[in-house]
C-alpha atoms as a PDB file:
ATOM      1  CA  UNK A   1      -2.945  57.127  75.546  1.00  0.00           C
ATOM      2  CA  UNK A   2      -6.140  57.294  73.607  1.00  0.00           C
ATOM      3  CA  UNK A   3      -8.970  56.100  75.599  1.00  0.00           C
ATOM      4  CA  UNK A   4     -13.069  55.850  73.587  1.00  0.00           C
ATOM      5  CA  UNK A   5     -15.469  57.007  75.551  1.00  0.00           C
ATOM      6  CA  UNK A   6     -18.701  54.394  75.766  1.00  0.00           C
ATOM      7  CA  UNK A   7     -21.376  55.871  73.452  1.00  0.00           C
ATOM      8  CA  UNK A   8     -19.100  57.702  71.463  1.00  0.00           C
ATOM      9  CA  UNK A   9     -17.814  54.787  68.979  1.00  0.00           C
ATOM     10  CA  UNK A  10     -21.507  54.326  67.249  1.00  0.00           C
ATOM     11  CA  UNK A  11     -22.461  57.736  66.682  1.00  0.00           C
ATOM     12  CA  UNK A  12     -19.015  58.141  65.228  1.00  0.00           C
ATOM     13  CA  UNK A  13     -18.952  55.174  62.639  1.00  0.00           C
ATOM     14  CA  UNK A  14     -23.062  56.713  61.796  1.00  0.00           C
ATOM     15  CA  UNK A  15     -21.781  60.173  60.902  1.00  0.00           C
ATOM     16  CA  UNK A  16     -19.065  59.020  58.753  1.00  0.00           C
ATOM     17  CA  UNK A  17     -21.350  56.583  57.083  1.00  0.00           C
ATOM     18  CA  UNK A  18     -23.791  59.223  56.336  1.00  0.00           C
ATOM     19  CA  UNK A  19     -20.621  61.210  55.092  1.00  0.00           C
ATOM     20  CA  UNK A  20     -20.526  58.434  52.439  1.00  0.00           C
ATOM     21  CA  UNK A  21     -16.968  57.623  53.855  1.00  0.00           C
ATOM     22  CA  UNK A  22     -18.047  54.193  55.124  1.00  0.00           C
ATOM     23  CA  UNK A  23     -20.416  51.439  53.882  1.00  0.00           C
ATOM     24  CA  UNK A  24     -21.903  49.010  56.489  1.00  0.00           C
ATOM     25  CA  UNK A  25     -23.777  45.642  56.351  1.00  0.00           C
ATOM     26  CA  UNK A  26     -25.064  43.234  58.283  1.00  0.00           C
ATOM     27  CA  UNK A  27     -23.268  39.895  58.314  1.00  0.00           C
ATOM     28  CA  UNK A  28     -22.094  37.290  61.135  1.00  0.00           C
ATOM     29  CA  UNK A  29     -18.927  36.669  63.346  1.00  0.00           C
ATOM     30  CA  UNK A  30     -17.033  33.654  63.355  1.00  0.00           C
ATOM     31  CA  UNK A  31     -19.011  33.211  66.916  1.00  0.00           C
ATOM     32  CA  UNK A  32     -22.597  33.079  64.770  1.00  0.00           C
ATOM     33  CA  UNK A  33     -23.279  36.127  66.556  1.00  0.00           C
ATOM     34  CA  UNK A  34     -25.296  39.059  64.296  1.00  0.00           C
ATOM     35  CA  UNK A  35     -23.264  42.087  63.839  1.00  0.00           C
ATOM     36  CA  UNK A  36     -22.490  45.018  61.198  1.00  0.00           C
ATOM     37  CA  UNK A  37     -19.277  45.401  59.205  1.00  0.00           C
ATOM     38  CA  UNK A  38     -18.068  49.235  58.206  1.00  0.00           C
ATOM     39  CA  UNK A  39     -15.754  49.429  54.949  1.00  0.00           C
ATOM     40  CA  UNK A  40     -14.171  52.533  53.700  1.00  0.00           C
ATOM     41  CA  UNK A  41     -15.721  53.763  50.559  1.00  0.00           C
ATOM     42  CA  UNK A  42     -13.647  55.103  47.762  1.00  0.00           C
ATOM     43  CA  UNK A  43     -14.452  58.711  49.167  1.00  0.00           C
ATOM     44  CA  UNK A  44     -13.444  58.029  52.819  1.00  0.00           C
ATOM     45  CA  UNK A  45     -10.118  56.784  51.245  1.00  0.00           C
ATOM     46  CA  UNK A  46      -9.902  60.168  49.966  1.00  0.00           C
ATOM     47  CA  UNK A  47     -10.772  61.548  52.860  1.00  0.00           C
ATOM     48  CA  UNK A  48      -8.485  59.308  55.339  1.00  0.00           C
ATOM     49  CA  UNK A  49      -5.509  60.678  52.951  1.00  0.00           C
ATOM     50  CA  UNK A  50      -6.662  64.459  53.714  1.00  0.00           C
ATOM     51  CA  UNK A  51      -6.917  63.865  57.352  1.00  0.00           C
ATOM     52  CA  UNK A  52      -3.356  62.042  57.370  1.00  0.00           C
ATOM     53  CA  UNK A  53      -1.545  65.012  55.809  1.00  0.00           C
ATOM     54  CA  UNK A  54      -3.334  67.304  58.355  1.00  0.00           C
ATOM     55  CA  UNK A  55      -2.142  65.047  61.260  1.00  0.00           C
ATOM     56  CA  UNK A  56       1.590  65.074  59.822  1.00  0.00           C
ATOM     57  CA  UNK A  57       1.439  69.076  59.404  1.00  0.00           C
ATOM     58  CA  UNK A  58      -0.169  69.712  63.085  1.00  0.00           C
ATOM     59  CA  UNK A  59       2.261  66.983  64.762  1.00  0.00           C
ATOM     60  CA  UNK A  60       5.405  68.396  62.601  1.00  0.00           C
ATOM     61  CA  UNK A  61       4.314  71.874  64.229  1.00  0.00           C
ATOM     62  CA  UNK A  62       3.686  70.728  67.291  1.00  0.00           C
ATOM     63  CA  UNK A  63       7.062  69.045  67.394  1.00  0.00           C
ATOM     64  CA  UNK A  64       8.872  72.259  66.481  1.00  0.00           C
ATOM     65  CA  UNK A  65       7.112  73.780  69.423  1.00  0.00           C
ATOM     66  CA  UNK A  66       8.685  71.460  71.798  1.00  0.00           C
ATOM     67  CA  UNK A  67      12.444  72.038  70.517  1.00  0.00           C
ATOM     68  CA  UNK A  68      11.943  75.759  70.812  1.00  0.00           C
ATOM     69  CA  UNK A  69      10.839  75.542  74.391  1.00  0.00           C
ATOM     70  CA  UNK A  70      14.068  72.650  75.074  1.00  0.00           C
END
């Protein structure tokens, strides 16, 4: 299905946090190992919502694509 590519992940979390859509901070796993934790911000909520209705519009068109070529 969907399949991250190794190197992409980090780079993508960095522009959205520079965005101001997420908020990161350094903390530690149950496992006492170091590592950062990304939260939406109120803005990437906002933002998230946006990107939803623009999936369900492309996918609805997309699906009326495929009954006119069945």
């Amino acid at each position: 299905m969907l399949q991250v590519e190794t190197g992409s992940l980090y780079p993508a979390l960095h522009r959205l946090e520079k965005q101001g859509w997420l908020k990161a901070h350094w903390g530690e796993t149950e496992q006492k190992q170091r590592a950062k934790f990304y939260q939406l911000t109120a803005a990437g909520r906002k933002q998230l919502t946006r990107e939803e209705s623009r999936w369900s519009a492309l996918t609805a068109a997309i699906a009326r694509l495929a009954e006119v070529k069945s």
